[in-house]
N, C-alpha and C. Protein backbone atom coordinates (compact mmCIF):
# COMPACT_ATOMS: atom_id res chain seq x y z
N UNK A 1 -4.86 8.20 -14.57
CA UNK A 1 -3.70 7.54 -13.99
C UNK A 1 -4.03 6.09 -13.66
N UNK A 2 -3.23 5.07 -14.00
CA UNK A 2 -3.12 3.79 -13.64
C UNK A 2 -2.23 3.55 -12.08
N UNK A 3 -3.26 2.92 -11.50
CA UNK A 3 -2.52 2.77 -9.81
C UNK A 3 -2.78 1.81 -9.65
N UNK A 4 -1.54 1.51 -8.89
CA UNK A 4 -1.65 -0.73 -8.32
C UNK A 4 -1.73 -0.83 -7.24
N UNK A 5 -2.66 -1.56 -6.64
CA UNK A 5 -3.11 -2.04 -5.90
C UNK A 5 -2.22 -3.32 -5.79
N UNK A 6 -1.21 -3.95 -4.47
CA UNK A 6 -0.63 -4.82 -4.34
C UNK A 6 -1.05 -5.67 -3.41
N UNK A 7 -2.01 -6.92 -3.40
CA UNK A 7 -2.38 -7.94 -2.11
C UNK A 7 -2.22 -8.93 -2.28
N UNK A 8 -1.63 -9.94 -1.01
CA UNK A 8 -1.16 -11.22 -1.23
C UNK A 8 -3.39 -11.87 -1.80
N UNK A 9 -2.95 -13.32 -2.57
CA UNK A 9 -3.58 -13.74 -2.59
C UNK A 9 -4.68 -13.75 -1.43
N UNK A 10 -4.67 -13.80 0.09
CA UNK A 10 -5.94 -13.65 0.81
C UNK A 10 -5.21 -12.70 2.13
N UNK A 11 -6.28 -12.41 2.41
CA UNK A 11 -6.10 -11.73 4.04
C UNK A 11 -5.72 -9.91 3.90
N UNK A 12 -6.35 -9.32 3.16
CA UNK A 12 -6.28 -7.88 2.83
C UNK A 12 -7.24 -7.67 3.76
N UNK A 13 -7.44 -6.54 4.58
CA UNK A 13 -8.93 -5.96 4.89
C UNK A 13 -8.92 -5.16 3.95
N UNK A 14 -10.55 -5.86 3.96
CA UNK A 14 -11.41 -5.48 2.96
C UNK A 14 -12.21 -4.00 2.76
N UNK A 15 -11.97 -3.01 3.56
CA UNK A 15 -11.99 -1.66 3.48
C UNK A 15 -11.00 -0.80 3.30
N UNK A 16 -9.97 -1.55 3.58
CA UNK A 16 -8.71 -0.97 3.24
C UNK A 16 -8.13 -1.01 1.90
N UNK A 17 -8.89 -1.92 1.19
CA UNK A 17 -8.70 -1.65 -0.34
C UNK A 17 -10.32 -1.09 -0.95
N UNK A 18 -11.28 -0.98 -0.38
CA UNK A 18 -12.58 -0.56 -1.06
C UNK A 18 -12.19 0.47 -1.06
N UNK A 19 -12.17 0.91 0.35
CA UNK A 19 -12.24 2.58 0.12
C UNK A 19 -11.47 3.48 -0.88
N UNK A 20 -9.81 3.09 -0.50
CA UNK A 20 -9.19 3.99 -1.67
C UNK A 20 -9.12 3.75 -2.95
N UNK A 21 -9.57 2.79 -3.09
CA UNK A 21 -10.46 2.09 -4.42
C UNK A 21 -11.68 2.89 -5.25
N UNK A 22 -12.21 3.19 -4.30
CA UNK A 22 -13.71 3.85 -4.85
C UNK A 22 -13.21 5.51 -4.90
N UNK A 23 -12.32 6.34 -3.62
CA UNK A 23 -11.87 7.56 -3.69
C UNK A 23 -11.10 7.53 -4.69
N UNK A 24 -10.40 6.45 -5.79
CA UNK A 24 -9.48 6.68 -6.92
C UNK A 24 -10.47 6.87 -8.16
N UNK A 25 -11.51 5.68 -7.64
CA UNK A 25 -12.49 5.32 -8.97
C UNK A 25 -13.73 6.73 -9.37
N UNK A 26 -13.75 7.63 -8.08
CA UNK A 26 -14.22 8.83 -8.01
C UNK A 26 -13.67 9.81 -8.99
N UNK A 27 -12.52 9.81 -9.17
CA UNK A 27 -12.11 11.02 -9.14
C UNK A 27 -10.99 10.76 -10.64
N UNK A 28 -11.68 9.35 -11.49
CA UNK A 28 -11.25 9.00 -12.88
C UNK A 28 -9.83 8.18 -12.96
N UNK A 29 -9.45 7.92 -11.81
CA UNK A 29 -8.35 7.17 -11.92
C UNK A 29 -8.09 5.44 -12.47
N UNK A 30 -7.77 4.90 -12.68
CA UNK A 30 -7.85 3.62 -13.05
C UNK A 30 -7.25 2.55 -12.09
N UNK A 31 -7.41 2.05 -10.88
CA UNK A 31 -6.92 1.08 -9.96
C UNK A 31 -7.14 -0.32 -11.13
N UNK A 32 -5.59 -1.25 -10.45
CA UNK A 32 -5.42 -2.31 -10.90
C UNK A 32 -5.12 -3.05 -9.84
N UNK A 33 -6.16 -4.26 -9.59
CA UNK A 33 -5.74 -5.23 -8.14
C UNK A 33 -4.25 -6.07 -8.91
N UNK A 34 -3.28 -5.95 -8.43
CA UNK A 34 -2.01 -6.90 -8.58
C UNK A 34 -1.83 -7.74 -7.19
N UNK A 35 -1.70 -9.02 -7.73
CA UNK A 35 -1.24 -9.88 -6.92
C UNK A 35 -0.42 -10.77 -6.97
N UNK A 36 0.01 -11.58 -6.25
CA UNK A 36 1.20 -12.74 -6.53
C UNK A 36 0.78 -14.27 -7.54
N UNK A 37 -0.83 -14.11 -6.89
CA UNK A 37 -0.99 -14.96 -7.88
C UNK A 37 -2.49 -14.80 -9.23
N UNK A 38 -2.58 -15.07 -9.90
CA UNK A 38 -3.42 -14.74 -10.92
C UNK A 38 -5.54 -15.49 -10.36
N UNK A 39 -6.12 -14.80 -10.85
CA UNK A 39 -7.24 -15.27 -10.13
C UNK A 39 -8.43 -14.32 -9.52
N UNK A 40 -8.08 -14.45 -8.02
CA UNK A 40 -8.79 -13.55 -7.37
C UNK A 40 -8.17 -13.37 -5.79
N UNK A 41 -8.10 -12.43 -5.43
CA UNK A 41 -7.93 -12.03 -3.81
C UNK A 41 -9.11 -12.26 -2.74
N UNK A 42 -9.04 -13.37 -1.57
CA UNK A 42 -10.26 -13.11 -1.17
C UNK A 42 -9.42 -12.14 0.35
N UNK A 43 -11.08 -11.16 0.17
CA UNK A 43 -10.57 -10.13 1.69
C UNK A 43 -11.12 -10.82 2.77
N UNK A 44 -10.68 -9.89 3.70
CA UNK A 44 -11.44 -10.49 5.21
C UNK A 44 -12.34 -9.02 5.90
N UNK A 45 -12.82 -9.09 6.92
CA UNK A 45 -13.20 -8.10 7.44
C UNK A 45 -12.79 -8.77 9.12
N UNK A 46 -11.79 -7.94 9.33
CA UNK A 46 -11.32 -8.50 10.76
C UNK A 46 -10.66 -9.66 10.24
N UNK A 47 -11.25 -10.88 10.39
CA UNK A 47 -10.67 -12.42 10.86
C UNK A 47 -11.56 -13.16 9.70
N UNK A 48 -12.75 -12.71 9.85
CA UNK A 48 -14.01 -13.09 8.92
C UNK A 48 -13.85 -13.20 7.42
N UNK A 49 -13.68 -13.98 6.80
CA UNK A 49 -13.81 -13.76 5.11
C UNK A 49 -14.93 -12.70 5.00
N UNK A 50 -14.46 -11.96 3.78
CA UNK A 50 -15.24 -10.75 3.26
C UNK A 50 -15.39 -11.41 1.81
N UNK A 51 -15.36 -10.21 0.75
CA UNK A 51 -15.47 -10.87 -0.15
C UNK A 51 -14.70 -10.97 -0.99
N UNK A 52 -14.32 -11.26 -2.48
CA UNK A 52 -13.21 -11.67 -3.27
C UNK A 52 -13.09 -10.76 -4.12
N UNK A 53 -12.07 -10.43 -4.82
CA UNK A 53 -11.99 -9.53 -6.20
C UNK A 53 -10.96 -10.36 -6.94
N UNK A 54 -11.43 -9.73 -8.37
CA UNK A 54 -10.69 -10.62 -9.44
C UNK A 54 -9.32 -9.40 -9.76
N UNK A 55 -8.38 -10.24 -9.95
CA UNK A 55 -7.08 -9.83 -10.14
C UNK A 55 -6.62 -9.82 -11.42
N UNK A 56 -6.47 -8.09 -11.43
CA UNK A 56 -6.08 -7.58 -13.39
C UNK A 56 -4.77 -8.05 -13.69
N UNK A 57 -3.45 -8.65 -13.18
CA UNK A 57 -2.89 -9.15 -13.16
C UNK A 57 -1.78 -9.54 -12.37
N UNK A 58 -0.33 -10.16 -12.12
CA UNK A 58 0.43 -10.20 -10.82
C UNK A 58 1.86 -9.66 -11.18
N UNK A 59 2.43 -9.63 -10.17
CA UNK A 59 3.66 -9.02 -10.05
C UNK A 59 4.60 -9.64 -11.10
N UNK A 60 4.60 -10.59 -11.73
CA UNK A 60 5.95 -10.84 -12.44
C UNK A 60 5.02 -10.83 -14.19
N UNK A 61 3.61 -10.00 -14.38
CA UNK A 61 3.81 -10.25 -15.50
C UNK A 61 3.11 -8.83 -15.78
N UNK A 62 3.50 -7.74 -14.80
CA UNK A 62 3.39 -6.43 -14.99
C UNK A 62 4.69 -5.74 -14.46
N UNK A 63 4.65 -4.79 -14.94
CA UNK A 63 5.74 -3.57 -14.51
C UNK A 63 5.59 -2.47 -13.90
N UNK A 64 6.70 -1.66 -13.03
CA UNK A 64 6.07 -0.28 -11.78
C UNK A 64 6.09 0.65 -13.15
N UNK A 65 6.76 0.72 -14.34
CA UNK A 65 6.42 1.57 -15.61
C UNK A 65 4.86 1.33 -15.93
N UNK A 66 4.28 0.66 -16.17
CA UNK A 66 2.96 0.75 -16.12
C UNK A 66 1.70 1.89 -15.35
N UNK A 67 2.09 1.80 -14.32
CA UNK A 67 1.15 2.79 -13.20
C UNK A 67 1.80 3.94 -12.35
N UNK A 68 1.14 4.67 -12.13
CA UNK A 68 1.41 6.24 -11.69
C UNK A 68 2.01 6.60 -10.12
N UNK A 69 1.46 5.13 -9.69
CA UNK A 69 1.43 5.30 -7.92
C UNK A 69 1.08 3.91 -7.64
N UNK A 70 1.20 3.34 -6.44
CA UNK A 70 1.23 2.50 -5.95
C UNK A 70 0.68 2.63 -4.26
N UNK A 71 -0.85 1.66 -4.06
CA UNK A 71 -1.49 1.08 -2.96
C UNK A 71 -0.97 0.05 -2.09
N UNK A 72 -0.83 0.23 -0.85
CA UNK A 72 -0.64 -0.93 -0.05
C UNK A 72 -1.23 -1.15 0.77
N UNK A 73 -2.78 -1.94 0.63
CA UNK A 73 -3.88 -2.11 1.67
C UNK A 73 -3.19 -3.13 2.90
N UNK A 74 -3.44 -2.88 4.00
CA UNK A 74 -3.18 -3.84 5.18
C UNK A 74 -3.60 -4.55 5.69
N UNK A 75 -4.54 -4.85 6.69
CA UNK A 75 -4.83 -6.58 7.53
C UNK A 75 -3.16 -7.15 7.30
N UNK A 76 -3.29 -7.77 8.89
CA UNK A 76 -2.18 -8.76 9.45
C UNK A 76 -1.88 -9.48 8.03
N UNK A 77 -2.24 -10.58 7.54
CA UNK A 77 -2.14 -11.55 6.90
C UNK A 77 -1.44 -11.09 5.30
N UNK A 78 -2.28 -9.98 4.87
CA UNK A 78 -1.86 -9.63 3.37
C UNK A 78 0.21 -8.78 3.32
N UNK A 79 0.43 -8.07 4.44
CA UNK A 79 1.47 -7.77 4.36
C UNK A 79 2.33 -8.96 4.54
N UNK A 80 2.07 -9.73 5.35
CA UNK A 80 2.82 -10.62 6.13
C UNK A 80 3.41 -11.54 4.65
N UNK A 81 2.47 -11.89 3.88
CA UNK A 81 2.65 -12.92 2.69
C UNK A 81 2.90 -12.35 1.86
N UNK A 82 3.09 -11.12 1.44
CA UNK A 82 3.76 -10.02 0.74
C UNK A 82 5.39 -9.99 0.90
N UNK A 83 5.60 -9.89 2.07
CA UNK A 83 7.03 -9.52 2.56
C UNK A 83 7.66 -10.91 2.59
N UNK A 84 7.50 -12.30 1.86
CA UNK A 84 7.42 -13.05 1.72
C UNK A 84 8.11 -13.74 0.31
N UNK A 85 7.22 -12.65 -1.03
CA UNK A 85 7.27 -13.01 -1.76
C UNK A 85 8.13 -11.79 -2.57
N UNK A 86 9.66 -12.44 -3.06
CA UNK A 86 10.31 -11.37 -3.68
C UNK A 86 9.88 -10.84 -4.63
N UNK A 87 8.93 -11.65 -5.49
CA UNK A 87 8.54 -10.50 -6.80
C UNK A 87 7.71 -9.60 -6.02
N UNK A 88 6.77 -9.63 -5.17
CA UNK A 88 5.80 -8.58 -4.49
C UNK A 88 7.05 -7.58 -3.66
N UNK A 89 7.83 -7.98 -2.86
CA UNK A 89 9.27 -6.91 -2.39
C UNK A 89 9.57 -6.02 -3.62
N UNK A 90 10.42 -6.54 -4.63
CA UNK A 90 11.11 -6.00 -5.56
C UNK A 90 9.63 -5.47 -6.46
N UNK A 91 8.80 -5.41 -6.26
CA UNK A 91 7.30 -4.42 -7.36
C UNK A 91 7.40 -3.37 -5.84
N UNK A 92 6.83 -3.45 -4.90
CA UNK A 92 6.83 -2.28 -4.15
C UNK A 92 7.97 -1.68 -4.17
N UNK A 93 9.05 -1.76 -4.17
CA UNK A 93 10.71 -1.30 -3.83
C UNK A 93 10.73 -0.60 -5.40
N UNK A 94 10.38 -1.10 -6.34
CA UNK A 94 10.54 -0.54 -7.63
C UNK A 94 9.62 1.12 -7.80
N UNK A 95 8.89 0.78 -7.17
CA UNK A 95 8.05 2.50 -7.07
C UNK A 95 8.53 3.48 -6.54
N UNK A 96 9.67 3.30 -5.23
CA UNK A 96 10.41 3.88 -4.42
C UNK A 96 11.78 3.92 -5.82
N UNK A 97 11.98 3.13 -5.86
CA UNK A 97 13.70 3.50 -7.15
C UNK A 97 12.58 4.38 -8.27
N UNK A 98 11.81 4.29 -8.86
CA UNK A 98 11.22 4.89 -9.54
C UNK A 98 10.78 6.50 -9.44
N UNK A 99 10.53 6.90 -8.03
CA UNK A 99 10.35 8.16 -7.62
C UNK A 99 9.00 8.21 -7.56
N UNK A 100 8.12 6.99 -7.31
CA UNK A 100 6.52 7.41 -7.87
C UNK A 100 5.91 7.06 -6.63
N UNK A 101 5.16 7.83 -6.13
CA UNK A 101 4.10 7.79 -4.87
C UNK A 101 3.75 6.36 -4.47
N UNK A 102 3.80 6.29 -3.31
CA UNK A 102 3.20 4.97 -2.46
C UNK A 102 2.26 5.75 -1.09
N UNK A 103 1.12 4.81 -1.22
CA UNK A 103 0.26 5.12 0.04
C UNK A 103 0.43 3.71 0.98
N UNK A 104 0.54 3.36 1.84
CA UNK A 104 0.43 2.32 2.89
C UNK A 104 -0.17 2.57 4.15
N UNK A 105 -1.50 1.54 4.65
CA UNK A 105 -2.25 1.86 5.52
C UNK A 105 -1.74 0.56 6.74
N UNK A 106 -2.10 0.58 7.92
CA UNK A 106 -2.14 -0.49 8.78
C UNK A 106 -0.89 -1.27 8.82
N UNK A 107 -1.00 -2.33 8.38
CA UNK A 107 0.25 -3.54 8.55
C UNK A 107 1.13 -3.35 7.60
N UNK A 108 0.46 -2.99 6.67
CA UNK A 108 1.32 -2.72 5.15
C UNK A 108 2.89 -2.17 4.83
N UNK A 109 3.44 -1.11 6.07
CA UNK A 109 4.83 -0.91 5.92
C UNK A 109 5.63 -2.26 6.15
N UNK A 110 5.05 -3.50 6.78
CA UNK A 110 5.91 -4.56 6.56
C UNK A 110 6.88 -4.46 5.06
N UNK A 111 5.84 -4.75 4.23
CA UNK A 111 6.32 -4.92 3.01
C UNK A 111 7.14 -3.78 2.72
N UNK A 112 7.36 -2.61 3.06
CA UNK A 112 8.50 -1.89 2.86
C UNK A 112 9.80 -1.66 3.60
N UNK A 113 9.30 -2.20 4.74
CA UNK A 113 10.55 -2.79 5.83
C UNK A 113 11.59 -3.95 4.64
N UNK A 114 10.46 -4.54 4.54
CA UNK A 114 10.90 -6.56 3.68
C UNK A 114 12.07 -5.36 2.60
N UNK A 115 11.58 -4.61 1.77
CA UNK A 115 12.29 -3.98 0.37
C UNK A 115 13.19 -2.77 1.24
N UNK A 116 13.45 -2.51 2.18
CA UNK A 116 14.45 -1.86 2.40
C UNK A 116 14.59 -0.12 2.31
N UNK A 117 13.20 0.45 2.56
CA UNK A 117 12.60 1.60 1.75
C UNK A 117 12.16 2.51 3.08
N UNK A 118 12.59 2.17 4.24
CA UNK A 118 11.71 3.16 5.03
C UNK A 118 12.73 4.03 5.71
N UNK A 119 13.84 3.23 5.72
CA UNK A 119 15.26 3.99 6.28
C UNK A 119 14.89 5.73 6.07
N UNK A 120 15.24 6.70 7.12
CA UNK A 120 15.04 7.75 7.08
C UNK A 120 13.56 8.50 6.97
N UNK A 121 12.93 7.83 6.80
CA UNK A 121 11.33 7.96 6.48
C UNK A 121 10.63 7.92 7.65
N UNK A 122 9.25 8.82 7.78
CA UNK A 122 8.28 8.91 8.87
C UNK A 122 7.28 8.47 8.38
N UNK A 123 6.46 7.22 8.93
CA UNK A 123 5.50 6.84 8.68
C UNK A 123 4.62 6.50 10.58
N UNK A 124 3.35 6.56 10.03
CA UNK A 124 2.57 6.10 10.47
C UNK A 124 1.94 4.70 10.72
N UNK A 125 1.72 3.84 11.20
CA UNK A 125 0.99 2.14 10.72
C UNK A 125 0.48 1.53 12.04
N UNK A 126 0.34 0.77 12.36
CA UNK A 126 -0.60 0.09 13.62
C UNK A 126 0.25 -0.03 14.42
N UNK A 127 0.20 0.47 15.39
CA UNK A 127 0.93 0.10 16.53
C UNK A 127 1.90 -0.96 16.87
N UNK A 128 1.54 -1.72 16.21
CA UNK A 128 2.37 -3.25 16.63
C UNK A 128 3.52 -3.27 15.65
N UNK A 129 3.41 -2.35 15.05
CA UNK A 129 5.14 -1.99 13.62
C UNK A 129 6.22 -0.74 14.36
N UNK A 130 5.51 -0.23 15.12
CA UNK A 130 6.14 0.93 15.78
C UNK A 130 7.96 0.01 15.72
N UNK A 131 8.20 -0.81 16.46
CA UNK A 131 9.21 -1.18 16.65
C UNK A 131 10.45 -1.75 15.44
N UNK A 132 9.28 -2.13 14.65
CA UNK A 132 10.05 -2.94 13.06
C UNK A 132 10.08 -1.30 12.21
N UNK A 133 9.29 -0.34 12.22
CA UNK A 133 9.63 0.82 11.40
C UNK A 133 11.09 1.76 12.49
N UNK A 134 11.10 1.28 13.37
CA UNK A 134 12.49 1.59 13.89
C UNK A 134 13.74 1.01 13.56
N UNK A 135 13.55 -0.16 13.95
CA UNK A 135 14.56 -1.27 13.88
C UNK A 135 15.36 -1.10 12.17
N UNK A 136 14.10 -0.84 11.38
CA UNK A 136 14.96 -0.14 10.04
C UNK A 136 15.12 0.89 9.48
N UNK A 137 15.17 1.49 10.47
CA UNK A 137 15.76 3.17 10.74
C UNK A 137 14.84 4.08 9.99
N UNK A 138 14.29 3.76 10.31
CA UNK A 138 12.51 4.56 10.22
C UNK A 138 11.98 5.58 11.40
N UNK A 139 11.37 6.41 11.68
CA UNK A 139 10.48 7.39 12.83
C UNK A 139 8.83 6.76 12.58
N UNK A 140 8.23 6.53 13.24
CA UNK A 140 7.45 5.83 13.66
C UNK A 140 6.24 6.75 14.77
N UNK A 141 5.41 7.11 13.75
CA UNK A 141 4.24 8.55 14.58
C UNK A 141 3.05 8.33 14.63
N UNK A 142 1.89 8.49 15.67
CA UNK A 142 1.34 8.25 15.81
C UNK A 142 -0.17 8.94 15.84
N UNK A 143 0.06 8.96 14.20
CA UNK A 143 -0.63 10.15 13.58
C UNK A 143 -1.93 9.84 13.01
N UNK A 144 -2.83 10.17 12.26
CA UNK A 144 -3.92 9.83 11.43
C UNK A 144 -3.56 9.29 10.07
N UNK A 145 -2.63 10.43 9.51
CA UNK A 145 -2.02 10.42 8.39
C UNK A 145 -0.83 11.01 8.41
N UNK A 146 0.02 10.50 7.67
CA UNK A 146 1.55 11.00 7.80
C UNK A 146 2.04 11.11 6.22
N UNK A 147 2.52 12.66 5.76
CA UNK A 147 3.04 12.70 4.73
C UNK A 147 4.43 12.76 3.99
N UNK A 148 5.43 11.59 4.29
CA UNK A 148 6.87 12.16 4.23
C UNK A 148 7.23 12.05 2.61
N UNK A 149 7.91 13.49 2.85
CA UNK A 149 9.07 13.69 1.75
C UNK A 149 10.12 13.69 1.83
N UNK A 150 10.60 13.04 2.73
CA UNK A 150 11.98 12.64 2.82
C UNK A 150 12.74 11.41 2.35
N UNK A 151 12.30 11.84 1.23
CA UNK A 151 12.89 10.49 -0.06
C UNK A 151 12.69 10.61 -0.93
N UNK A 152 13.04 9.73 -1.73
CA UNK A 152 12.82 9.57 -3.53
C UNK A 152 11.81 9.94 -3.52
N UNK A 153 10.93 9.58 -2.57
CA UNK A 153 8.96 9.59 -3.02
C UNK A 153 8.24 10.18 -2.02
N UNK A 154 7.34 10.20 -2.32
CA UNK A 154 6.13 10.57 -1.49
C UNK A 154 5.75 9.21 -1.08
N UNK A 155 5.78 9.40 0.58
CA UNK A 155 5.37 8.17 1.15
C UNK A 155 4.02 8.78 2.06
N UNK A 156 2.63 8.52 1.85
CA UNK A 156 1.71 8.22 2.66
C UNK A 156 1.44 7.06 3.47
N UNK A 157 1.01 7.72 4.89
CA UNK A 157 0.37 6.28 5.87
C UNK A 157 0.07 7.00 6.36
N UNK A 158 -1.00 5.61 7.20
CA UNK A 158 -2.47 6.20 7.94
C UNK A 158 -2.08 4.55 8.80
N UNK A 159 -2.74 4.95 10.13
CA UNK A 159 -2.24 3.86 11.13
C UNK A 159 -3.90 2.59 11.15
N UNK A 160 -4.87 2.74 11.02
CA UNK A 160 -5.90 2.02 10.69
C UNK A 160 -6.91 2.59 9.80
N UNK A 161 -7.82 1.44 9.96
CA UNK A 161 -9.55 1.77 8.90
C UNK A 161 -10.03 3.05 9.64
N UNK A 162 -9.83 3.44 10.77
CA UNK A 162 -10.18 4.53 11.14
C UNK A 162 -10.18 5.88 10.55
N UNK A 163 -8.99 5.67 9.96
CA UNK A 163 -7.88 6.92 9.35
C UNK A 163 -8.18 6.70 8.02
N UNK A 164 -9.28 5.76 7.68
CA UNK A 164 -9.38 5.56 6.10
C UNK A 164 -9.69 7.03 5.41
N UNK A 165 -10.41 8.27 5.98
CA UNK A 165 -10.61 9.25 5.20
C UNK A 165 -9.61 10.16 5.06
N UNK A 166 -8.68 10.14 5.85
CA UNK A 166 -7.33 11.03 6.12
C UNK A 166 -6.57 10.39 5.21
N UNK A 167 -6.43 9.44 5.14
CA UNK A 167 -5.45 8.86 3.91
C UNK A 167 -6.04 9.21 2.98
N UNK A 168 -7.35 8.80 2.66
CA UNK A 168 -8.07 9.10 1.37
C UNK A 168 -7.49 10.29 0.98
N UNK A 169 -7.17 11.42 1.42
CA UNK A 169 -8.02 12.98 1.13
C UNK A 169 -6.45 13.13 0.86
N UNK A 170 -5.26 12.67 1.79
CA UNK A 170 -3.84 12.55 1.56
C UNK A 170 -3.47 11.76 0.26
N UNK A 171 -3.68 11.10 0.07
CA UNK A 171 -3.47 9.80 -1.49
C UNK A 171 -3.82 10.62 -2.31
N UNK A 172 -5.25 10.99 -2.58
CA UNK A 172 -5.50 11.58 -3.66
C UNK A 172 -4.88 13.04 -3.60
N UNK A 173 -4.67 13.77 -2.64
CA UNK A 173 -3.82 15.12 -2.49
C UNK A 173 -2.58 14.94 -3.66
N UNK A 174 -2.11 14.05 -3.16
CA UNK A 174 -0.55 13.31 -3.46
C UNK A 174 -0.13 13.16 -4.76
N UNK A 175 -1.39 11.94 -5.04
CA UNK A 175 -1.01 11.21 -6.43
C UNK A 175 -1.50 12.23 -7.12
N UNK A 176 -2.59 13.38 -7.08
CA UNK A 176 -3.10 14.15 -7.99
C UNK A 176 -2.25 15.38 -8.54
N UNK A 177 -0.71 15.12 -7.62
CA UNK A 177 0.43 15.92 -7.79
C UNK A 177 1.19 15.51 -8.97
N UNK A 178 1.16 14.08 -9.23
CA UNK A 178 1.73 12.84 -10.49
C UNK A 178 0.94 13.30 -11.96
N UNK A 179 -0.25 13.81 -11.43
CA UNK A 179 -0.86 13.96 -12.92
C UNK A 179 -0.98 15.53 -13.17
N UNK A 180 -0.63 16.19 -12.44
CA UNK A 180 -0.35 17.78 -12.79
C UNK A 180 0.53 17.95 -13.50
């Protein structure tokens, strides 16, 4: 399975895309870093630059027909410049019209707030969204991992790096449902 990975040009934490990165790359899947702009993503760890990855290509010169499922790593900064940029809105929002799995960790439901996708949906994410996953008629839990099917898709979230193995074990649960 081909899965996209969606981060603004900088400010992803940088475990928040390793990890389910390496639990995809485990288990034969094919992750693709997509971004807004062509190049490389640099991460952070916290506040701190981390390190960079090179970007297989960006939102306006790939398609959600391409890949199986769709990643949304978090840190403050990477959602924020996401929900920003309409081709990055309309590529996440396209996986949801599509019917195809999305995982989102931390800050990351921004960007599905921005595309209009959480209405009716229970997610999980950092505390400080509790109010914006309401405000767009979202339930908002304060869980490890949260698995809703109450939509087109399968929506996973996990509220921090903490919860990185609960998502893990949920994502791959999930998406390994896409290739059955």
């Amino acid at each position: 399975m081909r899965i996209a990975f969606l981060m603004a040009p900088e400010g992803v934490e940088q475990i928040e895309l390793t990890e389910p990165w390496r639990a995809l790359t485990e288990t034969g899947e094919t992750p693709q870093l997509i971004s807004t702009k062509p190049g490389t993503i640099q991460a952070f760890d916290h506040l701190d630059k981390a390190d960079t990855f090179p970007v297989d290509g960006t939102v306006d010169e790939v398609s959600v027909g391409e890949f199986e499922a769709l990643v949304l790593p978090g840190g403050v900064a990477n959602p924020d410049a996401l929900r920003m940029h309409p081709g990055a809105v309309a590529f996440a929002k396209g996986f949801f019209d599509a019917r195809k799995p999305v995982a989102a960790i931390c800050h990351a439901p921004w960007t599905l707030i921005e595309a209009d996708v959480v209405r009716g949906r229970t997610l999980a994410s950092w505390p400080s969204l509790q109010t914006d996953i309401r405000n767009a008629g979202g339930t908002w839990v304060d869980e490890q991992v949260q698995v809703c099917h109450e939509g087109p898709n399968t929506l996973v979230s996990s509220r921090k790096p903490a919860d990185l193995d609960y998502f893990g074990e949920a994502m791959l649960r999930e998406f390994g449902k896409v290739a059955a």
